[in-house]
C-alpha atoms as a PDB file:
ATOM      1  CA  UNK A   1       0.000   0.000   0.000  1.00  0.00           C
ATOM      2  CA  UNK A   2       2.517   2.113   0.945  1.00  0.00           C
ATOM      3  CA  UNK A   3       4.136   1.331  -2.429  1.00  0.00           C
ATOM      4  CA  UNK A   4       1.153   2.381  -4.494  1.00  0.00           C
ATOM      5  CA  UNK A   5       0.628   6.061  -2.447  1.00  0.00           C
ATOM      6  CA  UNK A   6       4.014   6.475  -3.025  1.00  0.00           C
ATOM      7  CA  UNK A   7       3.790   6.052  -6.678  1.00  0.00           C
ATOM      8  CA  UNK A   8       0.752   7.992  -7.381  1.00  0.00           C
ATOM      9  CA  UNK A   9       2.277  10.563  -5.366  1.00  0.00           C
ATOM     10  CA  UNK A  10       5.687  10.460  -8.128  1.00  0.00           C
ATOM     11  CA  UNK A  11       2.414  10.394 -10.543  1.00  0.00           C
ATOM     12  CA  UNK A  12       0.646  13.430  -9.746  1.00  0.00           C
ATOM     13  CA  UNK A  13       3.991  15.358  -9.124  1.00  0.00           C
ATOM     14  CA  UNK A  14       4.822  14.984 -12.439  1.00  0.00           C
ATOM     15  CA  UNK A  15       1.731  15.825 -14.156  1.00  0.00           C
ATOM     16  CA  UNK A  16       1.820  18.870 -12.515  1.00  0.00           C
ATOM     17  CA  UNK A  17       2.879  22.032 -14.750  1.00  0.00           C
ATOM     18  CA  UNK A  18       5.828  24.084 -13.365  1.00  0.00           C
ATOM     19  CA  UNK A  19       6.362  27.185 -14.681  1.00  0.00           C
ATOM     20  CA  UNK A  20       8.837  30.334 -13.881  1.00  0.00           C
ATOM     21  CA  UNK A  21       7.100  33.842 -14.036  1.00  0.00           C
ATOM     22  CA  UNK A  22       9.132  36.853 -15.242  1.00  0.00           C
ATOM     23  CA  UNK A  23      10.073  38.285 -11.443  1.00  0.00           C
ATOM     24  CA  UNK A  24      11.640  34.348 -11.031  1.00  0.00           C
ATOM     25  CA  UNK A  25       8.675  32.690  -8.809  1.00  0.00           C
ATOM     26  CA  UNK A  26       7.975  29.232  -9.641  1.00  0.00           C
ATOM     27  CA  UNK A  27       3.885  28.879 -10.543  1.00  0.00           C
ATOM     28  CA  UNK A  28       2.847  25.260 -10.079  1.00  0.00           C
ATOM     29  CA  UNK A  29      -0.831  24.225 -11.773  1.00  0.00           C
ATOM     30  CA  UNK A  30      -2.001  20.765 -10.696  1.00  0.00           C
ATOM     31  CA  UNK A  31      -3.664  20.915 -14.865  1.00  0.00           C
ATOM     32  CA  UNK A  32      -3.731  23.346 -17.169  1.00  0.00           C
ATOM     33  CA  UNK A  33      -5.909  26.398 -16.453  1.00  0.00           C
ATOM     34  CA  UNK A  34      -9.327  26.745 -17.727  1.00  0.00           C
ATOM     35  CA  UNK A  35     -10.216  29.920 -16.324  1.00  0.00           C
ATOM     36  CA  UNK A  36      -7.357  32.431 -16.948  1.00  0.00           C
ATOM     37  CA  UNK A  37      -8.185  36.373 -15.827  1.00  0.00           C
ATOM     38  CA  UNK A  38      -6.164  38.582 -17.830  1.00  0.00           C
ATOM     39  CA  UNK A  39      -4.607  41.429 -16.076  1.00  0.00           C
ATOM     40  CA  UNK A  40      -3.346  43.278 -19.120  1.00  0.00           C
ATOM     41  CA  UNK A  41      -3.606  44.195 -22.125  1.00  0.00           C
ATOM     42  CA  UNK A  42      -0.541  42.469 -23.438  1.00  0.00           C
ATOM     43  CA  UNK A  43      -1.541  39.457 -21.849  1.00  0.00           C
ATOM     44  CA  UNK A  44      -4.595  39.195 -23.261  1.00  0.00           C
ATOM     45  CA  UNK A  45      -2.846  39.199 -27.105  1.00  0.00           C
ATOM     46  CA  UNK A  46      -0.152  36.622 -25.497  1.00  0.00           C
ATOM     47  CA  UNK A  47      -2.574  34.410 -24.089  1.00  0.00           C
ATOM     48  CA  UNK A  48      -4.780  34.501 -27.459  1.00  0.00           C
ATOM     49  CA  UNK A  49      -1.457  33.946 -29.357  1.00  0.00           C
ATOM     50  CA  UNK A  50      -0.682  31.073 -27.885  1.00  0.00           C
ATOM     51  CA  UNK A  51      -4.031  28.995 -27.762  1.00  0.00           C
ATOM     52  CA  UNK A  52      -5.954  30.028 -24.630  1.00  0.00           C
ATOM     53  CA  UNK A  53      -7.983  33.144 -25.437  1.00  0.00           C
ATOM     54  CA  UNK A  54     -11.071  30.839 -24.850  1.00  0.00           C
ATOM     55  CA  UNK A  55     -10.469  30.590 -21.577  1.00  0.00           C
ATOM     56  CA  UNK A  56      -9.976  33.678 -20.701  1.00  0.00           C
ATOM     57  CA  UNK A  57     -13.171  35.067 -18.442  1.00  0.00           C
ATOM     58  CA  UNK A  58     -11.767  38.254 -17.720  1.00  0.00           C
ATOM     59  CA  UNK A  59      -9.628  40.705 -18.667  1.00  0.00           C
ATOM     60  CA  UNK A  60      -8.790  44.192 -17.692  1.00  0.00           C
ATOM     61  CA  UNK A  61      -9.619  47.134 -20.080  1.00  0.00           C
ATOM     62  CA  UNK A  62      -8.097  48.544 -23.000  1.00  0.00           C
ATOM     63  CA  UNK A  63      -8.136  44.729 -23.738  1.00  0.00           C
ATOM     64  CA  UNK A  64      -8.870  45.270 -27.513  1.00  0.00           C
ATOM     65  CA  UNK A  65      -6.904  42.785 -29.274  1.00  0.00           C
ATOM     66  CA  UNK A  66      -7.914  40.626 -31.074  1.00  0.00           C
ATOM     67  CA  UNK A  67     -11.537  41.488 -31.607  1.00  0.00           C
ATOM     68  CA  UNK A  68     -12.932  38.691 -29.899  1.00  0.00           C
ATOM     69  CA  UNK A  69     -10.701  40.474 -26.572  1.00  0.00           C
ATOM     70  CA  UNK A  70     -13.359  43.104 -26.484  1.00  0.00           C
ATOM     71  CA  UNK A  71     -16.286  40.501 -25.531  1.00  0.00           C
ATOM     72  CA  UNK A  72     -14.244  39.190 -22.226  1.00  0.00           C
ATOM     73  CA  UNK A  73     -15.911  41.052 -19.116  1.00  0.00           C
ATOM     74  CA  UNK A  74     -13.485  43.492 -17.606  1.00  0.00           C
ATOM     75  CA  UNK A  75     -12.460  43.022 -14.273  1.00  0.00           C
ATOM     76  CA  UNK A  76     -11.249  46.810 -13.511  1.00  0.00           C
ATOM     77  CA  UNK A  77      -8.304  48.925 -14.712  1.00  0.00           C
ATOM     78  CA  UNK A  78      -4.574  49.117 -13.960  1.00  0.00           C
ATOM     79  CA  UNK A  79      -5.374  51.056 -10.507  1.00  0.00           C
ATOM     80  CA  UNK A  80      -8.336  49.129  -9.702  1.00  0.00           C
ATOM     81  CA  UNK A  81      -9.592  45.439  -9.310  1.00  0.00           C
ATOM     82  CA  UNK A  82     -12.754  44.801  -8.903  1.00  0.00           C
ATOM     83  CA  UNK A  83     -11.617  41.803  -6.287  1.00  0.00           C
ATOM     84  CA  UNK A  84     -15.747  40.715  -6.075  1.00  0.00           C
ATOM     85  CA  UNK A  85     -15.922  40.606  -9.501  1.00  0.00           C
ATOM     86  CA  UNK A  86     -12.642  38.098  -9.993  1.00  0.00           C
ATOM     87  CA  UNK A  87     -13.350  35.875  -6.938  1.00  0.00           C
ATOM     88  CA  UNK A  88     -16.679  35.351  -8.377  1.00  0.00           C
ATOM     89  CA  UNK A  89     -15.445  34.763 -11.970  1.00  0.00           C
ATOM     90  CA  UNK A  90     -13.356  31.769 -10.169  1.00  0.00           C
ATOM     91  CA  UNK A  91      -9.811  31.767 -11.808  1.00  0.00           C
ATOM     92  CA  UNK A  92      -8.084  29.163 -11.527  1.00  0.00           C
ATOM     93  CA  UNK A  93      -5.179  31.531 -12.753  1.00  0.00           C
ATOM     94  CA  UNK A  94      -4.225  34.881 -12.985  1.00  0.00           C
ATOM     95  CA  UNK A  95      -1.942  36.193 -15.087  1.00  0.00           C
ATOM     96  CA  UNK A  96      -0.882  40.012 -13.856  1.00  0.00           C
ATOM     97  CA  UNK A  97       1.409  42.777 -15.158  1.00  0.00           C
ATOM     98  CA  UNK A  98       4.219  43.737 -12.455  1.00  0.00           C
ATOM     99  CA  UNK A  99       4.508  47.046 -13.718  1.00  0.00           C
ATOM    100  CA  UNK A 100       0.903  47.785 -13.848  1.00  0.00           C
ATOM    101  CA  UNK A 101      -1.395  46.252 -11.277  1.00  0.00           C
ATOM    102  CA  UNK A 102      -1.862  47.215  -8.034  1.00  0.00           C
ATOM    103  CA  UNK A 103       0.267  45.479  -5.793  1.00  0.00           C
ATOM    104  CA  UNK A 104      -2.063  45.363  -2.809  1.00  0.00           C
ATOM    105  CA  UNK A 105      -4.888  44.034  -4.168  1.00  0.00           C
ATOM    106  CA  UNK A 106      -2.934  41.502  -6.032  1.00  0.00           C
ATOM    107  CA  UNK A 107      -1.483  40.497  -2.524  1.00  0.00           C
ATOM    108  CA  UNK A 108      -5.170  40.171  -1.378  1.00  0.00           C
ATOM    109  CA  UNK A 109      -6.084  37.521  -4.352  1.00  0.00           C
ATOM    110  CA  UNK A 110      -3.011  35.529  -3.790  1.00  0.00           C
ATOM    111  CA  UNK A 111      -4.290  35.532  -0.173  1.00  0.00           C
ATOM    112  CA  UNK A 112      -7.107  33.583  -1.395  1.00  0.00           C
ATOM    113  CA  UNK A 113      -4.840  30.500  -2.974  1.00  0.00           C
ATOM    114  CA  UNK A 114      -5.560  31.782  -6.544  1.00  0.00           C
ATOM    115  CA  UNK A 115      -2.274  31.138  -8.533  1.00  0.00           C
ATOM    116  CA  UNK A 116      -1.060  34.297  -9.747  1.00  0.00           C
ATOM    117  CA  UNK A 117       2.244  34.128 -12.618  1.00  0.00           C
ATOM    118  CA  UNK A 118       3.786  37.702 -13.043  1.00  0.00           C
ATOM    119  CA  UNK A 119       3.906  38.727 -16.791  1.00  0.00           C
ATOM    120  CA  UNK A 120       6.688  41.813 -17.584  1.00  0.00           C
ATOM    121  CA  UNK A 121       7.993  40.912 -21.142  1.00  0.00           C
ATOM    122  CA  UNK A 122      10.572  43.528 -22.002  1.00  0.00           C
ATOM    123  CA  UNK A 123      12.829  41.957 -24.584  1.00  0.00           C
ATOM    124  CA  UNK A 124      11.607  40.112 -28.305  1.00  0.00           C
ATOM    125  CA  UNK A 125      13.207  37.119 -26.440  1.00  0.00           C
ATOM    126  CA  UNK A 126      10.685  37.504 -23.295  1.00  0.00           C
ATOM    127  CA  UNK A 127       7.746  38.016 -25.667  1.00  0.00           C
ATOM    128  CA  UNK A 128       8.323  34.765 -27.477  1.00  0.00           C
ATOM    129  CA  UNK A 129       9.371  32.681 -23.617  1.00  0.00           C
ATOM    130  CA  UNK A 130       6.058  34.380 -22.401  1.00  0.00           C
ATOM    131  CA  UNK A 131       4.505  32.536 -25.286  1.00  0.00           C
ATOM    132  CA  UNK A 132       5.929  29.513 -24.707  1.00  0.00           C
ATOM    133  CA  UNK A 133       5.286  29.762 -21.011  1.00  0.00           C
ATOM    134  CA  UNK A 134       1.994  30.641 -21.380  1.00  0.00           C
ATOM    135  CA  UNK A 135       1.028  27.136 -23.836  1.00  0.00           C
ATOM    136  CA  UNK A 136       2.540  25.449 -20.756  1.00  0.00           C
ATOM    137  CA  UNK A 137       0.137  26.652 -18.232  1.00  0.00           C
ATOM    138  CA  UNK A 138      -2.891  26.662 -20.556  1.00  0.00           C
ATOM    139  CA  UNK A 139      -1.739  23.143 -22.401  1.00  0.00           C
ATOM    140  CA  UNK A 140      -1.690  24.458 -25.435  1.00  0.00           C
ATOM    141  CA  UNK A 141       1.590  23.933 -26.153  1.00  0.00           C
ATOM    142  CA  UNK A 142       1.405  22.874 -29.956  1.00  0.00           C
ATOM    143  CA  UNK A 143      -0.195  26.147 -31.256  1.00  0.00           C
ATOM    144  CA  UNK A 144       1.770  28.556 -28.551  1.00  0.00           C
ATOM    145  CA  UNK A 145       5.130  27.055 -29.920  1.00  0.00           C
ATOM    146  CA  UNK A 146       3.835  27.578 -33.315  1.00  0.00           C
ATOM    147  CA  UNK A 147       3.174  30.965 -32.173  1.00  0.00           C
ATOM    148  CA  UNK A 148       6.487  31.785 -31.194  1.00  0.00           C
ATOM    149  CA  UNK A 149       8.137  30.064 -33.369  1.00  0.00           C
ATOM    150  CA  UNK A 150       6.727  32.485 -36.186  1.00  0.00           C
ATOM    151  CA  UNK A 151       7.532  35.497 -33.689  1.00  0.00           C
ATOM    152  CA  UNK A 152      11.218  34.576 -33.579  1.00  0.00           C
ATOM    153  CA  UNK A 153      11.623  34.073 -37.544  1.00  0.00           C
ATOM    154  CA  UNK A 154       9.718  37.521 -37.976  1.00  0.00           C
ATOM    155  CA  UNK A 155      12.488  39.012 -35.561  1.00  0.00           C
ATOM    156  CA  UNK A 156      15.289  37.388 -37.182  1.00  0.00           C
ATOM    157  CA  UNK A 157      14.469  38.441 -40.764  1.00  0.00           C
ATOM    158  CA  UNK A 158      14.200  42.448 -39.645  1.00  0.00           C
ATOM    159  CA  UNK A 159      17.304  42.460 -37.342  1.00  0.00           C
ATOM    160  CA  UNK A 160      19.071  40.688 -40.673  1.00  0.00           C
ATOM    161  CA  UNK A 161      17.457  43.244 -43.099  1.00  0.00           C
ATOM    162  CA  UNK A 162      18.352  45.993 -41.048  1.00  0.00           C
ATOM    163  CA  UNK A 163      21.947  44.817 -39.233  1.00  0.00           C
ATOM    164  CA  UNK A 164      24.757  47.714 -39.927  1.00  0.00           C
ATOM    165  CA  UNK A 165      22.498  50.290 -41.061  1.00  0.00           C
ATOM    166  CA  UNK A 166      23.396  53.545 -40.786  1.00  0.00           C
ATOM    167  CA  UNK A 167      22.281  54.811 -36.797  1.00  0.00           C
ATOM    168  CA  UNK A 168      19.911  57.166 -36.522  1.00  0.00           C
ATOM    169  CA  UNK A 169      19.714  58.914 -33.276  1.00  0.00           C
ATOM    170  CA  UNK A 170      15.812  58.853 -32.007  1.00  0.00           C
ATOM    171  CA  UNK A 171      13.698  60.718 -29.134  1.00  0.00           C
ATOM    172  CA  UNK A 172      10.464  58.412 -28.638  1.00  0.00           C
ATOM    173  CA  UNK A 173       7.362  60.470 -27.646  1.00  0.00           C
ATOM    174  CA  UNK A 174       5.752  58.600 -24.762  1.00  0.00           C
ATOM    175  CA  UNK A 175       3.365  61.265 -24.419  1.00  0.00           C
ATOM    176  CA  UNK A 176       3.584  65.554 -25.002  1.00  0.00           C
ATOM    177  CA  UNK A 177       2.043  67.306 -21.297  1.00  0.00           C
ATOM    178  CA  UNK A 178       4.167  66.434 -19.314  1.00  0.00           C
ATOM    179  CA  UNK A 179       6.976  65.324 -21.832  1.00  0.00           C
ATOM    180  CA  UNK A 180       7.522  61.321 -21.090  1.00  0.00           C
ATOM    181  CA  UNK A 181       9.801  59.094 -23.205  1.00  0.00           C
ATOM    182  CA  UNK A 182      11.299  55.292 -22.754  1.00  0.00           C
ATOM    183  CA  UNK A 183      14.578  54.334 -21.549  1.00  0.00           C
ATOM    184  CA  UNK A 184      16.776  51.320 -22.760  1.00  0.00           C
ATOM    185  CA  UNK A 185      15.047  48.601 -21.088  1.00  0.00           C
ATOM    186  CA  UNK A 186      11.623  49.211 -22.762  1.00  0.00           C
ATOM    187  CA  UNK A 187      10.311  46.917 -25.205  1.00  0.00           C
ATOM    188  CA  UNK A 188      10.423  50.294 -27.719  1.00  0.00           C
ATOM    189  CA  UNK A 189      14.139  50.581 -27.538  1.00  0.00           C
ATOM    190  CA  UNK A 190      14.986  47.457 -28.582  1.00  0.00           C
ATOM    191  CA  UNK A 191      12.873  48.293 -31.446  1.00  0.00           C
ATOM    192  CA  UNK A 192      14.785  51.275 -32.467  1.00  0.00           C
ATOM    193  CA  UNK A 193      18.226  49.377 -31.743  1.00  0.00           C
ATOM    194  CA  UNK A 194      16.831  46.279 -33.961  1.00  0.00           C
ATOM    195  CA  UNK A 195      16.195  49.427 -37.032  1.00  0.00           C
ATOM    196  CA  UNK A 196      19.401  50.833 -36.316  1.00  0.00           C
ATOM    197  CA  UNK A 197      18.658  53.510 -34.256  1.00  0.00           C
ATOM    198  CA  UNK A 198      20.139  55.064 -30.842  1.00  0.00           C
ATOM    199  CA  UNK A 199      17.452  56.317 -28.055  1.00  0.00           C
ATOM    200  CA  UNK A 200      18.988  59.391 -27.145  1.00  0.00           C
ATOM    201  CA  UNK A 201      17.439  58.611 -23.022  1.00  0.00           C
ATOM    202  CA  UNK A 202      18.408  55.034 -23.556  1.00  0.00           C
ATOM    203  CA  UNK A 203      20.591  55.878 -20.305  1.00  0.00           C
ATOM    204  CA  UNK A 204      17.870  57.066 -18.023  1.00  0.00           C
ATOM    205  CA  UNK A 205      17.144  54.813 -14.837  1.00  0.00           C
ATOM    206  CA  UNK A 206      13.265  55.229 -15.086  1.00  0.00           C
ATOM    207  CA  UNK A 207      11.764  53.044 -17.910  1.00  0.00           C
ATOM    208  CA  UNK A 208       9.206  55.778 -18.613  1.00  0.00           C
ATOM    209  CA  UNK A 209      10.885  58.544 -17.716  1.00  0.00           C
ATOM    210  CA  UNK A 210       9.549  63.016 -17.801  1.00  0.00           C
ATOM    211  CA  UNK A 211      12.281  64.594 -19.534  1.00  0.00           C
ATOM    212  CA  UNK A 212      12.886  68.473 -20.376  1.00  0.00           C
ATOM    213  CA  UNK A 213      11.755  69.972 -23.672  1.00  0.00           C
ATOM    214  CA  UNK A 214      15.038  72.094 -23.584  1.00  0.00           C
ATOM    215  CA  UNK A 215      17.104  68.826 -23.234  1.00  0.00           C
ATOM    216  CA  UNK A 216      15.510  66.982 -26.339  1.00  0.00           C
ATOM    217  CA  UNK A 217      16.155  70.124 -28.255  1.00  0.00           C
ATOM    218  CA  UNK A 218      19.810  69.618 -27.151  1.00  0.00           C
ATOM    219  CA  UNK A 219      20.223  66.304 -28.107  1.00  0.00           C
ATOM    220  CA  UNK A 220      18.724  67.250 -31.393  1.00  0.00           C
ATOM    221  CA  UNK A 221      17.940  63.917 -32.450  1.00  0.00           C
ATOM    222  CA  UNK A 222      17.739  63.215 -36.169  1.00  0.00           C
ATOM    223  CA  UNK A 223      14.198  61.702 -36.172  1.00  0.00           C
ATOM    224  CA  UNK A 224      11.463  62.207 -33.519  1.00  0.00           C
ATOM    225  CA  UNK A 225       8.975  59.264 -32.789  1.00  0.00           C
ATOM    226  CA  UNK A 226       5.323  59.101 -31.199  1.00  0.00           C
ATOM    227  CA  UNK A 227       2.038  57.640 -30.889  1.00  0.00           C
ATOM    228  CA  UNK A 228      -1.302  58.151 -32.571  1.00  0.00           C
ATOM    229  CA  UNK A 229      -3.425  59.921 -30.088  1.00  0.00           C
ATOM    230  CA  UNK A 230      -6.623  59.534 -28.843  1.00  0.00           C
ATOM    231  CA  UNK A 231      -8.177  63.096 -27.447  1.00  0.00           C
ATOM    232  CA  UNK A 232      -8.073  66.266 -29.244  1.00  0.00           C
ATOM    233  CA  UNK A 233      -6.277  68.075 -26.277  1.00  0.00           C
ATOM    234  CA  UNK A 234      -2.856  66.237 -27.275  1.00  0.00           C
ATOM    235  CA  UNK A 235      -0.726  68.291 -28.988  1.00  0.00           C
ATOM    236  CA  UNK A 236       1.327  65.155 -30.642  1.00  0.00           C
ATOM    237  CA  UNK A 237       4.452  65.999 -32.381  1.00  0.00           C
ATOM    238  CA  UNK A 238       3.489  69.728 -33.392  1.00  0.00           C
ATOM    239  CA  UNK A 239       5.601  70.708 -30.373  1.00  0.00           C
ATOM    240  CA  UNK A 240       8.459  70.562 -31.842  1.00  0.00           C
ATOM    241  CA  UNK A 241       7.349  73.381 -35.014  1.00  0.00           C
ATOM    242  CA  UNK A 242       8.758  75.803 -33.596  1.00  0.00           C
ATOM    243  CA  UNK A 243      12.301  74.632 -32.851  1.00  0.00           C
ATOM    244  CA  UNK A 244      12.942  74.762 -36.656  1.00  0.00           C
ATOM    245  CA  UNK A 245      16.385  74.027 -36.119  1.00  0.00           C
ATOM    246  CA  UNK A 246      16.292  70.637 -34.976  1.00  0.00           C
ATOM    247  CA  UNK A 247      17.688  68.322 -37.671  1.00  0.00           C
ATOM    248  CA  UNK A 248      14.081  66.251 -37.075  1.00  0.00           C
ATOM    249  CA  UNK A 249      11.625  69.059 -37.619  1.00  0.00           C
ATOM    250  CA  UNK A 250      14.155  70.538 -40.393  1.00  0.00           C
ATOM    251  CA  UNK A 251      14.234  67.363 -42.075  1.00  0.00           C
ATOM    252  CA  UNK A 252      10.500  66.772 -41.484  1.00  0.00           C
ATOM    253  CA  UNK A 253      11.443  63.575 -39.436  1.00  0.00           C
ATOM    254  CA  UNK A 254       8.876  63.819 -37.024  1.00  0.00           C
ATOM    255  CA  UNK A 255       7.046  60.186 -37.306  1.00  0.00           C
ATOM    256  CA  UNK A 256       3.589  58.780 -35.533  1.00  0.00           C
ATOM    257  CA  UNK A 257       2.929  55.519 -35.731  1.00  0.00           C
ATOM    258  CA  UNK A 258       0.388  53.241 -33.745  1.00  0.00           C
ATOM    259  CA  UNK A 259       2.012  53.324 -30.294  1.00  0.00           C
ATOM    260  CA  UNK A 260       0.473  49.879 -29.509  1.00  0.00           C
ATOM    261  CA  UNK A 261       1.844  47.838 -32.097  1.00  0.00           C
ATOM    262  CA  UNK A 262       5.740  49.339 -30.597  1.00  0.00           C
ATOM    263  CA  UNK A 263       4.523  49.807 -26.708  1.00  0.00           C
ATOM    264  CA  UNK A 264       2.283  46.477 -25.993  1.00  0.00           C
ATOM    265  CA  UNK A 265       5.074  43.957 -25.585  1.00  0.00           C
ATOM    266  CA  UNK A 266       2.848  40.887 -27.856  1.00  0.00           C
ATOM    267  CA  UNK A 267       3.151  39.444 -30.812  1.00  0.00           C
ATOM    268  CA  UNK A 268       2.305  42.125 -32.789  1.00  0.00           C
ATOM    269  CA  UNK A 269       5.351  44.667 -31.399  1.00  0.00           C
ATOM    270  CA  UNK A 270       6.901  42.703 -34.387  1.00  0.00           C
ATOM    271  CA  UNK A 271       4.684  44.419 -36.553  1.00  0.00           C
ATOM    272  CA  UNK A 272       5.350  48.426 -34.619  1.00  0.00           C
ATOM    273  CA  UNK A 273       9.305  47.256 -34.890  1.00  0.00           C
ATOM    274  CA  UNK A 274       8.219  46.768 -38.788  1.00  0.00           C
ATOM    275  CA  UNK A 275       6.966  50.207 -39.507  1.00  0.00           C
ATOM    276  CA  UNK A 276       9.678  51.972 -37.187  1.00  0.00           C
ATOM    277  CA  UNK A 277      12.385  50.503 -39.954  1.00  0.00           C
ATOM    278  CA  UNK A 278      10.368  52.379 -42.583  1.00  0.00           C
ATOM    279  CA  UNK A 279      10.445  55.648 -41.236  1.00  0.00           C
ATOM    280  CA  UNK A 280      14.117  55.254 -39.621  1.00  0.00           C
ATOM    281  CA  UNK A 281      14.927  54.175 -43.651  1.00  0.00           C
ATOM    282  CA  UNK A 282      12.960  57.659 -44.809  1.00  0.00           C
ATOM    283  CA  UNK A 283      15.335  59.223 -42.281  1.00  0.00           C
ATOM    284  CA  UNK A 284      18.365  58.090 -43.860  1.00  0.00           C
ATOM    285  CA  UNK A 285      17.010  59.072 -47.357  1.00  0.00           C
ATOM    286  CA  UNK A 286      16.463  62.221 -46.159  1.00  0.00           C
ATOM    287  CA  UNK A 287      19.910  62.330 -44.866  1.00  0.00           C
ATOM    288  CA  UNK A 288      21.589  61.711 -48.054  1.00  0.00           C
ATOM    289  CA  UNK A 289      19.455  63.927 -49.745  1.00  0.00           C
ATOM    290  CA  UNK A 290      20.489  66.590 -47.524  1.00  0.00           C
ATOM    291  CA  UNK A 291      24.074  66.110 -47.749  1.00  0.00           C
ATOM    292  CA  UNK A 292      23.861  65.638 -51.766  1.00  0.00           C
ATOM    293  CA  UNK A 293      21.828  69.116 -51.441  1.00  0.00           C
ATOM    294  CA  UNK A 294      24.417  71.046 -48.862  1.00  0.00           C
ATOM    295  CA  UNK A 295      27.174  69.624 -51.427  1.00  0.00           C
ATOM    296  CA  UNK A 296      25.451  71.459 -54.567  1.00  0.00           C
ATOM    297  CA  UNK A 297      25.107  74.718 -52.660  1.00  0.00           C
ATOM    298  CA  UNK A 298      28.475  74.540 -52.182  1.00  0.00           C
ATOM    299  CA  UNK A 299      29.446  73.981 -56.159  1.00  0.00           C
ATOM    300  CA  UNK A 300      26.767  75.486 -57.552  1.00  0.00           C
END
């Protein structure tokens, strides 16, 4: 007897699923999870990228992607959890963003015995582990290695089609009142290293850092990066028209693109990392041009 406990005790431990979170905590599942709640927006385009978004049975807003995401009942926003809500929604995981959920009320779920795995891809490499990862706890392994598997060959061909490209010195626009940016550990700057470019605040200690006007206009980066907006009272990148003698606003390098393809660290940042190559390529063009024009002024 003792025998047989012993073996269905080996048994059980290894059906278990074992998992490492991105702050380094081990999350055990006795099977996968059939009711995930989503605690970010990310996570909800992981989780549907690697098999699962069917058992997802809440999700926290801005959850928009894909289009299925915006059927999921929300749960609450970055700053608050509706706790009621997600106890009686009965996860049997959830899946929260380090960075962005409230660390006290995710103490108070955990308190409850509901398995919670920490999600804070910041790297191309983390987004395609979290995939992996994330067909682990769900057991959709097959389709979530798929998943990534596409991911990383997407990578690799840009970083090959853009490797010793001419650098381009960049200020991303986080956001215009107050002036915020990215630093070097943001999913966004390894973006604009991957196209060839240098984030002039790579250096800052803060990943989203407030920064001076006066000191971008010192750094005078060649091209000048930001997101589409979403309320008329954002300025965007037209506060930089006056300071005509930045080589980005002389050059007309001042660039929007759709900050959640480049921001959301997912499988589609492949797709924001895409579209920053373009416009760091129209830089260089207009680079040459204005070198092949300075040289003609000069023998006219």
């Amino acid at each position: 007897m003792l025998a047989a406990v012993l073996a269905l005790s080996a048994n059980l431990a290894a059906a278990a699923i074992s998992v490492v979170d991105d702050t380094g905590r081990r999350v055990v599942l006795a099977r996968p999870a059939a009711r995930v709640i989503s605690m970010a927006p990310h996570v909800t385009e992981l989780v549907f990228a690697a098999g699962g978004g069917a058992r997802i049975v809440g999700a926290m807003n801005h959850s928009d992607y894909p289009a299925q995401a915006r059927r999921i009942p929300l749960v609450g926003s970055n700053s608050q959890i509706d706790l009621e809500r997600v106890v009686a929604l009965k996860p049997d995981l959830l899946i929260v963003w380090q960075s962005g959920n409230t660390a006290r009320q995710i103490a108070q779920l955990q308190g409850l015995g509901i398995p919670v795995f920490y999600s804070e891809p910041r790297s191309f490499d983390a987004v395609e582990s979290s995939l992996r990862r994330f067909g682990q706890l769900l057991g959709t392994e097959e389709r979530a290695g798929a998943a990534a598997a596409r991911f990383h060959a997407e990578v690799a061909g840009l970083r090959s089609r853009h490797a010793g490209r001419p650098p381009v010195t960049v200020f991303y626009q986080a956001w215009d009142a107050p002036l915020y940016t990215l630093n070097g550990e943001h999913i966004a700057s390894e973006a604009i290293r991957l196209c060839g470019g240098r984030n002039i605040f790579a250096d800052l200690k803060t990943i989203a850092p407030q920064v001076e006007l006066e000191a971008v206009v010192a750094s005078d980066p060649e091209a000048i990066v930001g997101g589409k907006r979403y309320t008329p009272q954002d300025r965007g990148l037209s506060i930089w028209s006056p300071y005509r003698g930045m080589t980005a606003v002389r050059r007309d390098n001042l660039f929007t693109l759709d900050e959640e393809l480049l921001t959301r660290p997912g499988p589609r940042v492949v797709e924001g990392a895409a579209a920053l190559c373009a416009r760091l390529e129209t830089a260089r063009a207009r680079r040459r041009a204005a070198l092949v024009g300075g040289k003609r002024a000069l023998h006219p």
